[in-house]
N, C-alpha and C. Protein backbone atom coordinates (compact mmCIF):
# COMPACT_ATOMS: atom_id res chain seq x y z
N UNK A 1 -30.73 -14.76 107.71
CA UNK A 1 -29.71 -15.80 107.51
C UNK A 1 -30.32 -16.92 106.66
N UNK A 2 -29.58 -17.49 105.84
CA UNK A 2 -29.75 -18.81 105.09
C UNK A 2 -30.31 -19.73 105.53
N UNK A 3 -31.23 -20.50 105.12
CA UNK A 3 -31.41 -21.85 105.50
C UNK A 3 -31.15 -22.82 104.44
N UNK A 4 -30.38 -23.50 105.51
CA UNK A 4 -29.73 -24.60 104.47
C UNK A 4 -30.32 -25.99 104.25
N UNK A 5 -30.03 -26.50 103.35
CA UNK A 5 -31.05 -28.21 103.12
C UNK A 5 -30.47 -29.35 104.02
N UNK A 6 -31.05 -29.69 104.83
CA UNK A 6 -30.95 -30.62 105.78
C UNK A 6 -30.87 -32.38 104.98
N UNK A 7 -30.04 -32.82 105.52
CA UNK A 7 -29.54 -33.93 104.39
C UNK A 7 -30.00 -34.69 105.39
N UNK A 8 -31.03 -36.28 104.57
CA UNK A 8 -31.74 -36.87 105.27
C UNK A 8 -30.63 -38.39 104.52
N UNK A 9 -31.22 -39.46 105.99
CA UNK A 9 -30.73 -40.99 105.60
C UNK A 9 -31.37 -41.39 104.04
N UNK A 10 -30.31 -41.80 103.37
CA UNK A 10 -28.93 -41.89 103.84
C UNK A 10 -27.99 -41.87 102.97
N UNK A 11 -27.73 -39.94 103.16
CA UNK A 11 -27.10 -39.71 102.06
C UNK A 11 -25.81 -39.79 102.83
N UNK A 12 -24.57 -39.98 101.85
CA UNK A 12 -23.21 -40.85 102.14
C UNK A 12 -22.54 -39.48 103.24
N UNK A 13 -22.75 -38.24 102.95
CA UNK A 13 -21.84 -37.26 103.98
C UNK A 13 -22.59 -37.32 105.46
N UNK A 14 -23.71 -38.32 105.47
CA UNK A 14 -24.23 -38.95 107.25
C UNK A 14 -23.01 -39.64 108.12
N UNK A 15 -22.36 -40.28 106.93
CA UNK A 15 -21.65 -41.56 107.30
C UNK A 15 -20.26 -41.03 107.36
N UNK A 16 -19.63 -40.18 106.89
CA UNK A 16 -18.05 -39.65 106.71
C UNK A 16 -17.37 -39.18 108.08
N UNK A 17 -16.92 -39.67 108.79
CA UNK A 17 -15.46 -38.87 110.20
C UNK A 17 -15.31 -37.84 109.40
N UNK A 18 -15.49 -36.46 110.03
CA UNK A 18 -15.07 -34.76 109.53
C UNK A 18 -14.06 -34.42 110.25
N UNK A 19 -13.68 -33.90 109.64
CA UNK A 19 -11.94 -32.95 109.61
C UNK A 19 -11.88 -32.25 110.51
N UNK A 20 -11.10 -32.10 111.37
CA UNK A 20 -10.92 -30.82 112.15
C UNK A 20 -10.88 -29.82 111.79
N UNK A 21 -11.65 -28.51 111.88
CA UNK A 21 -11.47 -27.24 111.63
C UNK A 21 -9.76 -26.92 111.95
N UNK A 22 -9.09 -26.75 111.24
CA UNK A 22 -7.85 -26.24 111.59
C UNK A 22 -7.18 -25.23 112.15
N UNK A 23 -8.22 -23.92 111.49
CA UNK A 23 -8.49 -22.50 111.97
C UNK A 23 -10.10 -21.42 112.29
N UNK A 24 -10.24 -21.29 113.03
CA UNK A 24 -11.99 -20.37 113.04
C UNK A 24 -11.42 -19.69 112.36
N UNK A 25 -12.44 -19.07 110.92
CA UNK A 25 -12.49 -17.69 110.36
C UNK A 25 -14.00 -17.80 110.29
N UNK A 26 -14.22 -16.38 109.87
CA UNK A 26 -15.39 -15.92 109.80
C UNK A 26 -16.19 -16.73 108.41
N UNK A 27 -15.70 -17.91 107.97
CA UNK A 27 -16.72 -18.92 107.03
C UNK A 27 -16.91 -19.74 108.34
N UNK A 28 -16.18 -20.03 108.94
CA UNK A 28 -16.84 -21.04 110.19
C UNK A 28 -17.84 -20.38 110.94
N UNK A 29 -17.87 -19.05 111.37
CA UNK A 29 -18.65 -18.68 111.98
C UNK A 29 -19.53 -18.02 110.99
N UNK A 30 -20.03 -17.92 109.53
CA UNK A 30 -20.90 -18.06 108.78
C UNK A 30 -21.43 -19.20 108.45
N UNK A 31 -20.91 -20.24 108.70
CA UNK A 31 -21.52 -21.43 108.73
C UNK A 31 -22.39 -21.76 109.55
N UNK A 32 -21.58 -21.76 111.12
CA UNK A 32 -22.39 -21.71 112.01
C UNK A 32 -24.12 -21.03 112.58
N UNK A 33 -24.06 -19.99 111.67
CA UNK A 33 -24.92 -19.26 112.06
C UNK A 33 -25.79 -19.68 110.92
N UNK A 34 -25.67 -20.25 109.96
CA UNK A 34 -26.25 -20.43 108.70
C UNK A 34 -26.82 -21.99 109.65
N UNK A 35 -26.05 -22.43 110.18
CA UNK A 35 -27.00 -23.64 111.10
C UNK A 35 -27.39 -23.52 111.72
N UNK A 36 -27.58 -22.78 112.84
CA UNK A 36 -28.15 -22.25 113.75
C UNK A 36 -29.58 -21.94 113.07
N UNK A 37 -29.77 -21.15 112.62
CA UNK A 37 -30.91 -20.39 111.31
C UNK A 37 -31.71 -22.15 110.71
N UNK A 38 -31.40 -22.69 110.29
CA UNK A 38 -31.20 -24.20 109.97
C UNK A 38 -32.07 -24.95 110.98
N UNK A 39 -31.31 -24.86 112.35
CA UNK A 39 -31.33 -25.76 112.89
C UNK A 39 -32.92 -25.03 113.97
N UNK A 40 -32.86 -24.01 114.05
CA UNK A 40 -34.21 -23.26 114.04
C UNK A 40 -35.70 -23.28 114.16
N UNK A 41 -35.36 -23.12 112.33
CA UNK A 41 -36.20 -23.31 111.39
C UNK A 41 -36.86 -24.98 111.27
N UNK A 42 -36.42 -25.51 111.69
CA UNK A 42 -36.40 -27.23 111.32
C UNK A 42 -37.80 -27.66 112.14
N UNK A 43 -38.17 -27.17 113.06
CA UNK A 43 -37.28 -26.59 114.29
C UNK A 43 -36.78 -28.13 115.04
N UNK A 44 -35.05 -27.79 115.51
CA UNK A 44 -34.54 -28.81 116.56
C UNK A 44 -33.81 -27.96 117.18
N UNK A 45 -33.05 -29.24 118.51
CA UNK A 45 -31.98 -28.50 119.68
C UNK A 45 -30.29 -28.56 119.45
N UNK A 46 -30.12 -29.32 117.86
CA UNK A 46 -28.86 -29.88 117.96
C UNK A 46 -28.74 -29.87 116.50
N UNK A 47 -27.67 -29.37 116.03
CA UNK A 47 -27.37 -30.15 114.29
C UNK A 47 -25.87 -29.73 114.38
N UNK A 48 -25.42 -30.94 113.53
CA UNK A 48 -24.19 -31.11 113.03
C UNK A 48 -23.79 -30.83 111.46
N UNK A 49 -22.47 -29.74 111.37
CA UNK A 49 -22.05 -29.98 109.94
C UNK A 49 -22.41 -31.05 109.06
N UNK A 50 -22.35 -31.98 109.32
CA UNK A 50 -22.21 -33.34 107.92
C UNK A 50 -23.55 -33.20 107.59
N UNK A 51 -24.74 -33.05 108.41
CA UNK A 51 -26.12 -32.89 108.13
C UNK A 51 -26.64 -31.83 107.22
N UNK A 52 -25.34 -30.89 107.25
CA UNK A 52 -25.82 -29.87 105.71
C UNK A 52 -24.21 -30.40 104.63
N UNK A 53 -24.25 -30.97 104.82
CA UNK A 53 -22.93 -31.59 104.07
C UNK A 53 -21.75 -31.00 103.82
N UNK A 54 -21.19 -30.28 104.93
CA UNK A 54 -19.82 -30.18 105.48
C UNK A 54 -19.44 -30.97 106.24
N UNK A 55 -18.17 -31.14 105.82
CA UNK A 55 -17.43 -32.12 106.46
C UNK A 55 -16.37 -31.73 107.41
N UNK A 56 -16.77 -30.87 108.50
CA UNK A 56 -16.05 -30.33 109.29
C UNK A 56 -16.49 -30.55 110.51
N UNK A 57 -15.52 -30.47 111.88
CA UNK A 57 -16.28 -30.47 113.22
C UNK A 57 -16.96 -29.22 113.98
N UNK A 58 -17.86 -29.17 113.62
CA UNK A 58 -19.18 -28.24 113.70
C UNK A 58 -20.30 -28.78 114.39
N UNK A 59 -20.42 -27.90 115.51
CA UNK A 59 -22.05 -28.36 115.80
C UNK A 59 -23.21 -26.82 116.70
N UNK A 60 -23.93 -27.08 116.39
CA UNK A 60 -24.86 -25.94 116.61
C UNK A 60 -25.95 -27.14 117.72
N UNK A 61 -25.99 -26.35 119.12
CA UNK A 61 -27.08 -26.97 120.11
C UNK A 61 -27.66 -25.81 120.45
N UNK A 62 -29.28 -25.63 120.59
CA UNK A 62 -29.45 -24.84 122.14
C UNK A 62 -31.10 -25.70 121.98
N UNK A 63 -30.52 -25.92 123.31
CA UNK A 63 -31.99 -27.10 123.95
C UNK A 63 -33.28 -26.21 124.07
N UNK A 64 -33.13 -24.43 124.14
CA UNK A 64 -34.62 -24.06 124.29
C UNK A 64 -35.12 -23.44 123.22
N UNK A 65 -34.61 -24.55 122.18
CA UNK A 65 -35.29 -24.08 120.81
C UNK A 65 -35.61 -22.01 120.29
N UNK A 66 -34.27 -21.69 120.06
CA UNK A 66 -34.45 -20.38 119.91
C UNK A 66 -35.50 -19.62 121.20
N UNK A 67 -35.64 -19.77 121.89
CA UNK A 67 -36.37 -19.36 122.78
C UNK A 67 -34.91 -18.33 124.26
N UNK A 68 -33.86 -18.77 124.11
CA UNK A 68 -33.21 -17.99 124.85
C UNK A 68 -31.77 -18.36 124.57
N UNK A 69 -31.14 -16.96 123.93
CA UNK A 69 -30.02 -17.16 123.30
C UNK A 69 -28.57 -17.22 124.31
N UNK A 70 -28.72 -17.30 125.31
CA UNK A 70 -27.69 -17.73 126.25
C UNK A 70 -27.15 -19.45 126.15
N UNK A 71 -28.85 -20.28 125.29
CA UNK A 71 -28.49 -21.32 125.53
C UNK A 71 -27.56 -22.00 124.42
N UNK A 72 -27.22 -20.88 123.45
CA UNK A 72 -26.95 -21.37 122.31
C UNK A 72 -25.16 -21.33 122.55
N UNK A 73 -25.05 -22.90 121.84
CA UNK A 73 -23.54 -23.31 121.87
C UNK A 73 -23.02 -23.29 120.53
N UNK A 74 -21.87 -22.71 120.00
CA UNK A 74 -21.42 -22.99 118.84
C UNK A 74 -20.01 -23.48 119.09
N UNK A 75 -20.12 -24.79 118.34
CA UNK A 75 -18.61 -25.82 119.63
C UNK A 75 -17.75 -26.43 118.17
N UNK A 76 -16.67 -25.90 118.04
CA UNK A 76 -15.49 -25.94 116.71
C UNK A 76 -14.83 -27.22 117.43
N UNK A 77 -14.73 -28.35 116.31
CA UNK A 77 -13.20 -29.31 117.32
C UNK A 77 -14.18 -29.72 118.47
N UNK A 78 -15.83 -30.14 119.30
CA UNK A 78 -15.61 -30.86 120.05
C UNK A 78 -15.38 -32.03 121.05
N UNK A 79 -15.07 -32.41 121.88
CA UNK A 79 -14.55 -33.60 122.34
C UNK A 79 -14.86 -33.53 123.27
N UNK A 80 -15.40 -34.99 123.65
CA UNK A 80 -16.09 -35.32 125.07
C UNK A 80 -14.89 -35.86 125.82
N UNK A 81 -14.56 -35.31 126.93
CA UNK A 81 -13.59 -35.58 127.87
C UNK A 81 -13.51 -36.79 128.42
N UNK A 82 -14.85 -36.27 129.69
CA UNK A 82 -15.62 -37.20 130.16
C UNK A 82 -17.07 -37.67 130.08
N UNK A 83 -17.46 -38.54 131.09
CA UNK A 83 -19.04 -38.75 131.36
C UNK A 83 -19.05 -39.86 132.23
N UNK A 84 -20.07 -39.76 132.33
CA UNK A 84 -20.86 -40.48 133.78
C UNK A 84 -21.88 -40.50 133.95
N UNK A 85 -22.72 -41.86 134.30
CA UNK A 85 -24.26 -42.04 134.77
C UNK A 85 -24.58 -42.86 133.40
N UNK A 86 -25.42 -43.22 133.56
CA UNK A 86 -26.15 -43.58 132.04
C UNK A 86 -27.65 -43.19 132.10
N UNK A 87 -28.44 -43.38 131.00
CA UNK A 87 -30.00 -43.27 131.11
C UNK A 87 -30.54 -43.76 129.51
N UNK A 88 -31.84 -44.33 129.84
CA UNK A 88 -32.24 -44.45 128.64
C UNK A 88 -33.61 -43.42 128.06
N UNK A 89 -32.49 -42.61 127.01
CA UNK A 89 -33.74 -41.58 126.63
C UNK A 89 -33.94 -41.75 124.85
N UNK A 90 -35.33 -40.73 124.98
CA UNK A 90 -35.32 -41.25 123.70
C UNK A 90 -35.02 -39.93 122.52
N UNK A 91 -34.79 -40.41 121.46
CA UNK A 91 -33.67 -39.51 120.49
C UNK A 91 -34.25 -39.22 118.94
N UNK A 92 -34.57 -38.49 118.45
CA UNK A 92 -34.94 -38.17 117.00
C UNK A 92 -34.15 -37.21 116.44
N UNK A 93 -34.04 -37.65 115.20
CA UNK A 93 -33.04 -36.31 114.47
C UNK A 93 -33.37 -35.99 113.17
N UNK A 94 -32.93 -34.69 113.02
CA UNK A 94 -33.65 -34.01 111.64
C UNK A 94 -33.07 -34.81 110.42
N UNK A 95 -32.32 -35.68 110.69
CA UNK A 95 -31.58 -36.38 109.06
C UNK A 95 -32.53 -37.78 108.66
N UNK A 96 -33.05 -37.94 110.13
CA UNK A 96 -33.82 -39.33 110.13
C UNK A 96 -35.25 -38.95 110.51
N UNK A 97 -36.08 -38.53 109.19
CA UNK A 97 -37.41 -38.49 109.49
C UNK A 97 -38.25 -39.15 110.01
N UNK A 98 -39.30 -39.13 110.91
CA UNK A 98 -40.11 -39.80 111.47
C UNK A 98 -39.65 -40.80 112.34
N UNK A 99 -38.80 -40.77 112.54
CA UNK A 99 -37.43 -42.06 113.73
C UNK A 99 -37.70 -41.39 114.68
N UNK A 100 -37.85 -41.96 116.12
CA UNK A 100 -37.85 -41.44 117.23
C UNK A 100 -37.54 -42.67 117.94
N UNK A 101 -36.07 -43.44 118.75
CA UNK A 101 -35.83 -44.68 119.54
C UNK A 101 -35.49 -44.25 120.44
N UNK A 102 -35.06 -44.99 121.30
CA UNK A 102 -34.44 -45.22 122.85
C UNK A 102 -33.49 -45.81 122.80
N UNK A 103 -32.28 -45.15 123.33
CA UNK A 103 -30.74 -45.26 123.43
C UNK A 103 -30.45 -45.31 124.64
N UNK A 104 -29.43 -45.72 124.88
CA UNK A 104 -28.55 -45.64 126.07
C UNK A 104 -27.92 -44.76 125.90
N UNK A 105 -27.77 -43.14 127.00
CA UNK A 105 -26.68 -42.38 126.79
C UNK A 105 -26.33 -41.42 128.01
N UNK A 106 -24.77 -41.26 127.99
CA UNK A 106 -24.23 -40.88 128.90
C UNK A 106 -25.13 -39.28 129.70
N UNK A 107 -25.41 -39.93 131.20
CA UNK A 107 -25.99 -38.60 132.15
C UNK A 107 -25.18 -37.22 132.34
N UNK A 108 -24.37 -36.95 132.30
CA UNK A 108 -23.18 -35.96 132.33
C UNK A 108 -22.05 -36.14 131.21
N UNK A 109 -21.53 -35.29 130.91
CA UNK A 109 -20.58 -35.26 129.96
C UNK A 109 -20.02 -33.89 130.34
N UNK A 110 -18.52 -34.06 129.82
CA UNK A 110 -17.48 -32.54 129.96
C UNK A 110 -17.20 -32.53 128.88
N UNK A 111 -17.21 -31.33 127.82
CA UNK A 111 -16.89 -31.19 126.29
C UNK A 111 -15.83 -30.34 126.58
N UNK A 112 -14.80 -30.25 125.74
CA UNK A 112 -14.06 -29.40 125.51
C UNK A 112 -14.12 -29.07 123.76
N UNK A 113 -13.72 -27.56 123.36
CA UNK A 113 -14.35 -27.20 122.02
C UNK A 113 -13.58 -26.01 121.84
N UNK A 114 -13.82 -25.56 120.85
CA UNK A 114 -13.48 -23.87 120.07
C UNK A 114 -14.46 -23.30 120.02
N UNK A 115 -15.11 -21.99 120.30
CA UNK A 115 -15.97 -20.94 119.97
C UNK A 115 -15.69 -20.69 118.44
N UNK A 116 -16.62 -19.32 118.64
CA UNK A 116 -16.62 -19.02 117.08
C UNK A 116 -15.21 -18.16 117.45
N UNK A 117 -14.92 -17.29 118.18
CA UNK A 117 -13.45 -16.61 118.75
C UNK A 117 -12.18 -17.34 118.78
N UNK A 118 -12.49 -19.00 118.15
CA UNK A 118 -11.21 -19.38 118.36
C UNK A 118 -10.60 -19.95 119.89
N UNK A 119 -11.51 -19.74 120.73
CA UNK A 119 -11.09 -19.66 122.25
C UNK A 119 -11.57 -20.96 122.66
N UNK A 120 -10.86 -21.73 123.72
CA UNK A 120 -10.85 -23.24 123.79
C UNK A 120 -11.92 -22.59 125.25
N UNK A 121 -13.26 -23.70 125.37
CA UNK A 121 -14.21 -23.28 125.87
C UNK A 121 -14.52 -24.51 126.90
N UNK A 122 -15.01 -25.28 128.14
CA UNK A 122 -15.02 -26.56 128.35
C UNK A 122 -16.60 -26.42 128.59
N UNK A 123 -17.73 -26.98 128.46
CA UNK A 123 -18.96 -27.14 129.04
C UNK A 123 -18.78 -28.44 129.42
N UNK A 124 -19.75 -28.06 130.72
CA UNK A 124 -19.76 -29.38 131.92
C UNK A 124 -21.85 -29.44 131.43
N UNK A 125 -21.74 -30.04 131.07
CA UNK A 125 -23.62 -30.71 130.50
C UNK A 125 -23.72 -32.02 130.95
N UNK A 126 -25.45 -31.45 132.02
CA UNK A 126 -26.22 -32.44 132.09
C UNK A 126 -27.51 -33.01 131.61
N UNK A 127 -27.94 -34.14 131.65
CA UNK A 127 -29.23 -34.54 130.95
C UNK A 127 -30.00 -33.62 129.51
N UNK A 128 -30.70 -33.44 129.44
CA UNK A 128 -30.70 -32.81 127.88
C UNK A 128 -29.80 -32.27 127.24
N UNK A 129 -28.91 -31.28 127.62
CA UNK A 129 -27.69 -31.08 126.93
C UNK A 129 -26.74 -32.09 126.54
N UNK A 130 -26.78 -32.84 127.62
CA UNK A 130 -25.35 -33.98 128.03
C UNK A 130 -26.25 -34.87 126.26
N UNK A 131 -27.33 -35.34 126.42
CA UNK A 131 -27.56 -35.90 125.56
C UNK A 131 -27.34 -35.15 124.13
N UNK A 132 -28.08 -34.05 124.01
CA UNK A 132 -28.00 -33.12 122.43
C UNK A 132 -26.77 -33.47 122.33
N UNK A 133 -25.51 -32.77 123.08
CA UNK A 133 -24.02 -32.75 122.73
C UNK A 133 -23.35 -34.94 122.27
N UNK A 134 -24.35 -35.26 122.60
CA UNK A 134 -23.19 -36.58 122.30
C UNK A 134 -24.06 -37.02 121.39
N UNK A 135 -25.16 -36.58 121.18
CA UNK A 135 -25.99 -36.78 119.55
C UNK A 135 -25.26 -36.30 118.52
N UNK A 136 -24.76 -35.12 118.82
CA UNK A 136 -24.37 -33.91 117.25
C UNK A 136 -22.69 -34.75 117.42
N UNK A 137 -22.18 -34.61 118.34
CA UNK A 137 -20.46 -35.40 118.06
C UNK A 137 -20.55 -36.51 117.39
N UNK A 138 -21.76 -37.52 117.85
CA UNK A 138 -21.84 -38.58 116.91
C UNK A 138 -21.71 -38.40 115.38
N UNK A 139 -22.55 -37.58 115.35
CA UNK A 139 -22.48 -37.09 113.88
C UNK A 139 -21.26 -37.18 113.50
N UNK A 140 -20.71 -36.05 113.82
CA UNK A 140 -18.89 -35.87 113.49
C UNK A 140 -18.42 -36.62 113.39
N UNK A 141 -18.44 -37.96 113.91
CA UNK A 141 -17.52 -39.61 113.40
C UNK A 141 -18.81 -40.47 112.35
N UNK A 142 -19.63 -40.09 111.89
CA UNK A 142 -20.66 -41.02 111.29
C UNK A 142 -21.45 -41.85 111.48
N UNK A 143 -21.56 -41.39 113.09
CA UNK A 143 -22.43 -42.01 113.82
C UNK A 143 -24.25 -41.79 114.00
N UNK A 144 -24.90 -42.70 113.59
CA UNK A 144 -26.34 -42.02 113.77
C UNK A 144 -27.14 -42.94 115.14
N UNK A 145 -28.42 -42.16 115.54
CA UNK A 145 -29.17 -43.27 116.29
C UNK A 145 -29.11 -44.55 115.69
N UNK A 146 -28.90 -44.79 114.58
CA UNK A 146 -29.09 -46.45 113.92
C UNK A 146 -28.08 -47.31 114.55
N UNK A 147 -26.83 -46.80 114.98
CA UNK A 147 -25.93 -47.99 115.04
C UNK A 147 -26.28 -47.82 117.00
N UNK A 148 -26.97 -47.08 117.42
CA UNK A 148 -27.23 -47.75 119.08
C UNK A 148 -28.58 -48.56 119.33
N UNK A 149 -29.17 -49.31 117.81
CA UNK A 149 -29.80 -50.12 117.64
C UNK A 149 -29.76 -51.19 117.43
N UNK A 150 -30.39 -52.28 118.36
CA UNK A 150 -29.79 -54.00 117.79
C UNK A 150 -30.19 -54.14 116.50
N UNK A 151 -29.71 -55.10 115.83
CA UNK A 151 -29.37 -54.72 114.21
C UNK A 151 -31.07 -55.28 113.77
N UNK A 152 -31.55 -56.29 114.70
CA UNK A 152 -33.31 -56.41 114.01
C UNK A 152 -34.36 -55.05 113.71
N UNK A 153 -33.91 -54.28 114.96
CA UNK A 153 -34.28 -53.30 114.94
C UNK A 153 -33.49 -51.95 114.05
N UNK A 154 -32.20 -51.85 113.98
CA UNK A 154 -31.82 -50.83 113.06
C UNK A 154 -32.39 -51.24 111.38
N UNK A 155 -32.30 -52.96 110.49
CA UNK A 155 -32.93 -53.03 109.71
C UNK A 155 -34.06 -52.55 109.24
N UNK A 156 -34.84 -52.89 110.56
CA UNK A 156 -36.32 -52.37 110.07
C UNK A 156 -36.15 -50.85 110.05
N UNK A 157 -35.44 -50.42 110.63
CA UNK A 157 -36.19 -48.64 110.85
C UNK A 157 -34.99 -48.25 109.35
N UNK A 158 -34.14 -49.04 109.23
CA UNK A 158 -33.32 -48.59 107.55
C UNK A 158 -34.46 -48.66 106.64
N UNK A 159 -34.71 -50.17 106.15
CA UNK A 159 -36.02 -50.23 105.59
C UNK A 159 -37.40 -49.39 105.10
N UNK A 160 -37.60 -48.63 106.40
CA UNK A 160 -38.89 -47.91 106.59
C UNK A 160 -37.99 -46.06 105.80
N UNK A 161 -37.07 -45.92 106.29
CA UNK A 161 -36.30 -45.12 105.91
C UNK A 161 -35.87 -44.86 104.18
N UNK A 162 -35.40 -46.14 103.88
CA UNK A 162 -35.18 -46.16 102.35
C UNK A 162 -36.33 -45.86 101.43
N UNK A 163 -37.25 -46.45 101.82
CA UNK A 163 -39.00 -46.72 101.19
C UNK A 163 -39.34 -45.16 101.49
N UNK A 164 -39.09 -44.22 102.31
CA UNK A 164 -39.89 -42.98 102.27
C UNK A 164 -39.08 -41.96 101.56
N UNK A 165 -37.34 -42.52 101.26
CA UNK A 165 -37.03 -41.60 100.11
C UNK A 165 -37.64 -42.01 99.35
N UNK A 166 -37.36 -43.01 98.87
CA UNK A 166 -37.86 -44.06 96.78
C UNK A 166 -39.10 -42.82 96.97
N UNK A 167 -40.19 -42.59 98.19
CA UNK A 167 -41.75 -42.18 97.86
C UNK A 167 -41.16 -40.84 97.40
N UNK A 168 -40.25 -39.80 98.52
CA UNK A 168 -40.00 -38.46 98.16
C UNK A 168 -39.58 -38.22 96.91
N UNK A 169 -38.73 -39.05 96.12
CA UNK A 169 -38.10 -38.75 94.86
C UNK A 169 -39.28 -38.46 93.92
């Protein structure tokens, strides 16, 4: 399977609300698997469409890093129902190199979603999942770890961020 280029801060499809998949066909579930493969390879537990620059609601999780494929979620359309508890853990993502902060984020969460089958699916996730899953949805509205940062602190880590593209170019 493909591996696709992982789009780092802060290119503008980080920041875009994605479309609802309208229908699963088998490009959604070639996509998916093309992230999965992606998301892998990287290696992480979570990636979202906009991070390879689709703009669709897509997300690829499995918390035991290719290590056991039961854990792997492929979630079309999803939406956090509920949640409950809070905790402060800490969060890094493949779009934001070398970033690793501490967030506040919900202990439990209920997703509701689409498979790759089209079939409306609900996962009830706790603690590492509960977190991966409300990392990658963030995505889907243009949300990154930066904005659950007080803004002294999201500056600086933009800053440190901008300066290590200018170096990559």
């Amino acid at each position: 399977m493909a591996v696709l280029e992982i789009l780092k801060y802060p290119a503008p499809a980080l920041r875009r609300k994605c479309l609802p998949v309208e229908r699963v066909t088998e490009q959604t579930a070639e996509l998916a698997r093309a992230m999965l493969a992606t998301m892998h390879d990287a290696p992480g537990v979570g990636l979202a469409a906009p991070q390879v620059g689709e703009n669709v609601r897509l997300i690829v999780v499995d918390v035991s890093v290719g290590k056991d494929p039961k854990q792997v979620h492929f979630l079309v359309n999803p939406e956090i129902e509920s949640a409950s508890g809070e905790r402060i853990v800490e969060e890094a993502c493949l779009s934001l190199p070398g970033v690793s902060e501490k967030i506040r984020r919900r202990e439990a969460v209920r997703v509701r979603a689409l498979n790759l089958d089209g079939e409306e699916v609900v996962l009830d996730a706790r603690e590492v999942l509960a977190f991966v899953l409300q990392h990658e949805i963030d995505h889907l509205d243009g949300k990154l770890i930066l904005d659950h940062l007080n803004k002294t602190k999201r500056d600086l880590v933009k800053r440190r961020l901008k300066k290590q593209a200018r170096a990559a170019s």
